[in-house]
N, C-alpha and C. Protein backbone atom coordinates (compact mmCIF):
# COMPACT_ATOMS: atom_id res chain seq x y z
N UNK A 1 62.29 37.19 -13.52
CA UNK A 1 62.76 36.03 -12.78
C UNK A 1 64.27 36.14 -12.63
N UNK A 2 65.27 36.01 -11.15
CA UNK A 2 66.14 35.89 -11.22
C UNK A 2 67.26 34.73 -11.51
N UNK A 3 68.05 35.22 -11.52
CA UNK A 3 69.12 33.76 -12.00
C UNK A 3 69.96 33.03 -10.47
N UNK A 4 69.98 31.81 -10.43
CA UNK A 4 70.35 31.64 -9.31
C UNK A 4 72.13 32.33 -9.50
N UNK A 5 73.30 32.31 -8.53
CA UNK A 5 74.71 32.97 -9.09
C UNK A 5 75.25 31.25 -9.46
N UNK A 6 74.59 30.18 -9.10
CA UNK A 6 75.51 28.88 -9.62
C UNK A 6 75.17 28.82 -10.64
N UNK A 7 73.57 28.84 -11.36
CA UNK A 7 73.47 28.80 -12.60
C UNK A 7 74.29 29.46 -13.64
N UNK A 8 74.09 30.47 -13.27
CA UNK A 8 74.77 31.51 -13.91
C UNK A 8 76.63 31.08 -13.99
N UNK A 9 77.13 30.83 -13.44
CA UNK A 9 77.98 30.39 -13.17
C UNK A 9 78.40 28.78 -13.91
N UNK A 10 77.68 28.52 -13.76
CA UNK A 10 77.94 26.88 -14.90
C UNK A 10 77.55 27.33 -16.57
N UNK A 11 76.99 28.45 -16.70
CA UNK A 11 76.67 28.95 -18.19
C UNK A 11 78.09 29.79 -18.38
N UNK A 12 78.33 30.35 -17.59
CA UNK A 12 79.50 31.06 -17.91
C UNK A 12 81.18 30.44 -17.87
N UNK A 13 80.56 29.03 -17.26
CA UNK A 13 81.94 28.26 -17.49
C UNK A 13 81.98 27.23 -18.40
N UNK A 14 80.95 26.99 -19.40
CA UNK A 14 80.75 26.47 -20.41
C UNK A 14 81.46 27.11 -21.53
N UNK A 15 81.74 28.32 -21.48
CA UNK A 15 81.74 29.18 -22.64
C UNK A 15 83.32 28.66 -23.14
N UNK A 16 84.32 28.51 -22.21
CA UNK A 16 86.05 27.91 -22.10
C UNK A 16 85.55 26.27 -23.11
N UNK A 17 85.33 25.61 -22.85
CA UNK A 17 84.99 24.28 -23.89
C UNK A 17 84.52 24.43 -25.36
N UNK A 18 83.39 25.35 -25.38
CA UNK A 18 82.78 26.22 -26.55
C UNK A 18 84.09 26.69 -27.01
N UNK A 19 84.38 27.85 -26.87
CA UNK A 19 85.19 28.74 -27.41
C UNK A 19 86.84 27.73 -27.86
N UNK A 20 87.05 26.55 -27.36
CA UNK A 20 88.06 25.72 -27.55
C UNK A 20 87.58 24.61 -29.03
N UNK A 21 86.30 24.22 -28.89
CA UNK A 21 85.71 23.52 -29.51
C UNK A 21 85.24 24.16 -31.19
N UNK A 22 84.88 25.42 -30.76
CA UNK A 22 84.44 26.46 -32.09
C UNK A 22 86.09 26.55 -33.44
N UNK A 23 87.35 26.81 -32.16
CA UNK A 23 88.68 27.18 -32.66
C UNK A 23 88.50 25.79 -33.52
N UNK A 24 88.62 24.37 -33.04
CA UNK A 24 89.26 22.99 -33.51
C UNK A 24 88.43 23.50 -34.87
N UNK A 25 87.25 23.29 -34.92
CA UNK A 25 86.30 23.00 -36.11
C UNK A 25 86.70 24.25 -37.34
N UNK A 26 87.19 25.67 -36.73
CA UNK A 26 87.04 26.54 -37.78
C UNK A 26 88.01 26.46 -38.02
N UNK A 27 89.33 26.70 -37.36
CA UNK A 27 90.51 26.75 -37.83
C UNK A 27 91.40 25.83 -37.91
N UNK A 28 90.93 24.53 -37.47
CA UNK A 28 91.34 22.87 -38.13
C UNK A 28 92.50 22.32 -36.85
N UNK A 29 93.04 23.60 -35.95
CA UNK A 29 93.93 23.05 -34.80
C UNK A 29 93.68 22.08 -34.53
N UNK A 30 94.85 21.11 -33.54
CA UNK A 30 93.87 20.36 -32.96
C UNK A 30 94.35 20.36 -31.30
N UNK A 31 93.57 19.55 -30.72
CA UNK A 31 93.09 20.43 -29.07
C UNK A 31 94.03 19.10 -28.65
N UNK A 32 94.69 19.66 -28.03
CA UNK A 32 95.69 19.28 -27.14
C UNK A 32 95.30 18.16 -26.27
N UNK A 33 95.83 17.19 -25.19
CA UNK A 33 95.01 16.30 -24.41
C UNK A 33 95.28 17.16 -23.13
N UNK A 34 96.03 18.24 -22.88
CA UNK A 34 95.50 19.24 -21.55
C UNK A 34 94.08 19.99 -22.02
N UNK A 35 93.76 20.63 -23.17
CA UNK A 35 93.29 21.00 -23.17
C UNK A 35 91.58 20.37 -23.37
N UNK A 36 91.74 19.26 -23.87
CA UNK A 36 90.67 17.76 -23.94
C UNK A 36 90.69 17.64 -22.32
N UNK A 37 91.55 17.64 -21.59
CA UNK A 37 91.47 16.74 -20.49
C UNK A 37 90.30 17.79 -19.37
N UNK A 38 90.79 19.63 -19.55
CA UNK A 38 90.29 20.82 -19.01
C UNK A 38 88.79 20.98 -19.36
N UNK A 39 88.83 20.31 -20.91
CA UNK A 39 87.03 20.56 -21.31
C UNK A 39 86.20 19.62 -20.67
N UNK A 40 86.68 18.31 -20.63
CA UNK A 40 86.07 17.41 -19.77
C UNK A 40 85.91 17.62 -18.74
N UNK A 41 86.53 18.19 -17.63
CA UNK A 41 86.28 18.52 -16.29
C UNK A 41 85.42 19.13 -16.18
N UNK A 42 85.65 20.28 -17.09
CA UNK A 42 84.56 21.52 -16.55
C UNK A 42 82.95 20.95 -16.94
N UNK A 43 83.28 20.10 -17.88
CA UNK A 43 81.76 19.72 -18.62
C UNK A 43 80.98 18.86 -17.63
N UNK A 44 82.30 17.95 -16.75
CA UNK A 44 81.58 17.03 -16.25
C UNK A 44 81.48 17.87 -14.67
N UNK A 45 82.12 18.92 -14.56
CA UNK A 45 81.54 19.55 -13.21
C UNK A 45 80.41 20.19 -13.22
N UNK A 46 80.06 20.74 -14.53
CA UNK A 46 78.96 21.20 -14.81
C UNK A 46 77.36 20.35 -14.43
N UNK A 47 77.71 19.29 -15.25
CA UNK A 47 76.96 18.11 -14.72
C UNK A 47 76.70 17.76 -13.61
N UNK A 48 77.59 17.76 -12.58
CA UNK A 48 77.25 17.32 -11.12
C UNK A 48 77.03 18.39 -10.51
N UNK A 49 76.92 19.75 -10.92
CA UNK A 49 76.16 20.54 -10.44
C UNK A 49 74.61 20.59 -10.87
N UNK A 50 75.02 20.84 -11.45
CA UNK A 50 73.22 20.93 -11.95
C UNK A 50 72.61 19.31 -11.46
N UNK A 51 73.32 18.07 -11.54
CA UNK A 51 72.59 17.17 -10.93
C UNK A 51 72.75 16.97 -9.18
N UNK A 52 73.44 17.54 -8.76
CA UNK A 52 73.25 17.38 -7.29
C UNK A 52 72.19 18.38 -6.76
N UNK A 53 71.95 20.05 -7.33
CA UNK A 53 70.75 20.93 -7.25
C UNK A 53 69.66 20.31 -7.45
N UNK A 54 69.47 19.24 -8.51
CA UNK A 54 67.75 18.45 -9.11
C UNK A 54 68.07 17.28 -7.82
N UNK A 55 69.03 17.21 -7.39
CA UNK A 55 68.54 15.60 -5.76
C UNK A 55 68.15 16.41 -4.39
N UNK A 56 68.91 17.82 -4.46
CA UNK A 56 68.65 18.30 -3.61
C UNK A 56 67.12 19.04 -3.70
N UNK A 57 66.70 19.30 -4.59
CA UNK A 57 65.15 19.75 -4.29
C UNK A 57 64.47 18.96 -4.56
N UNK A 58 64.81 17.77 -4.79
CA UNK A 58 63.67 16.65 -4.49
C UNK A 58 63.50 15.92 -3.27
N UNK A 59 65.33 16.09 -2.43
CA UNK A 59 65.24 15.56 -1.54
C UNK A 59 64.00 16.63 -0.36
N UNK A 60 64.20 17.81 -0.63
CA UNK A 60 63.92 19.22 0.44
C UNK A 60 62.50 19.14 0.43
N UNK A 61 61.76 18.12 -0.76
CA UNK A 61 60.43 18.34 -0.59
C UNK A 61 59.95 17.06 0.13
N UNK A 62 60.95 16.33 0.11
CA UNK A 62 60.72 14.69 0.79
C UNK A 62 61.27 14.99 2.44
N UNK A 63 62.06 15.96 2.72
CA UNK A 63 62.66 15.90 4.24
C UNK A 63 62.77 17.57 4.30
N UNK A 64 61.73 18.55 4.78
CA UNK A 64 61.87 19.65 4.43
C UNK A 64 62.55 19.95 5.95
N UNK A 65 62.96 19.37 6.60
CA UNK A 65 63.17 19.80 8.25
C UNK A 65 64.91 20.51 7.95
N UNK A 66 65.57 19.68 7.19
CA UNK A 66 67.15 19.75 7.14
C UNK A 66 67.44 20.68 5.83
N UNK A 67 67.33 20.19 4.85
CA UNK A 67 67.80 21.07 3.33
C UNK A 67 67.02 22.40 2.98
């Protein structure tokens, strides 16, 4: 089974929040509010990707003429 390249792409931009989040906890830093402000974005762009893909194939099976 292939990977779509957005999926793939929102897994691989997860990894910047992770890898920020892993540092705070092991090595006690603490995360900056640029760098709080950068994890949130990406987390919450992540989110509206993957939720605008689940409206769009629900919409494509409800109006298959356009999407």
């Amino acid at each position: 089974m292939a990977l779509k390249a957005s999926t793939a792409a929102a897994i691989l931009l997860i990894g910047s929040p992770i890898t920020t989040a892993l540092n705070f906890f092991f090595t006690g830093t603490a995360v900056t509010i640029g760098q709080g402000f950068g994890m949130l974005m990406i987390v919450t762009g992540i989110i509206a990707t993957i939720g605008i893909s689940n409206i769009c194939t629900t919409f494509k099976h409800i109006l298959p003429s356009k999407f």
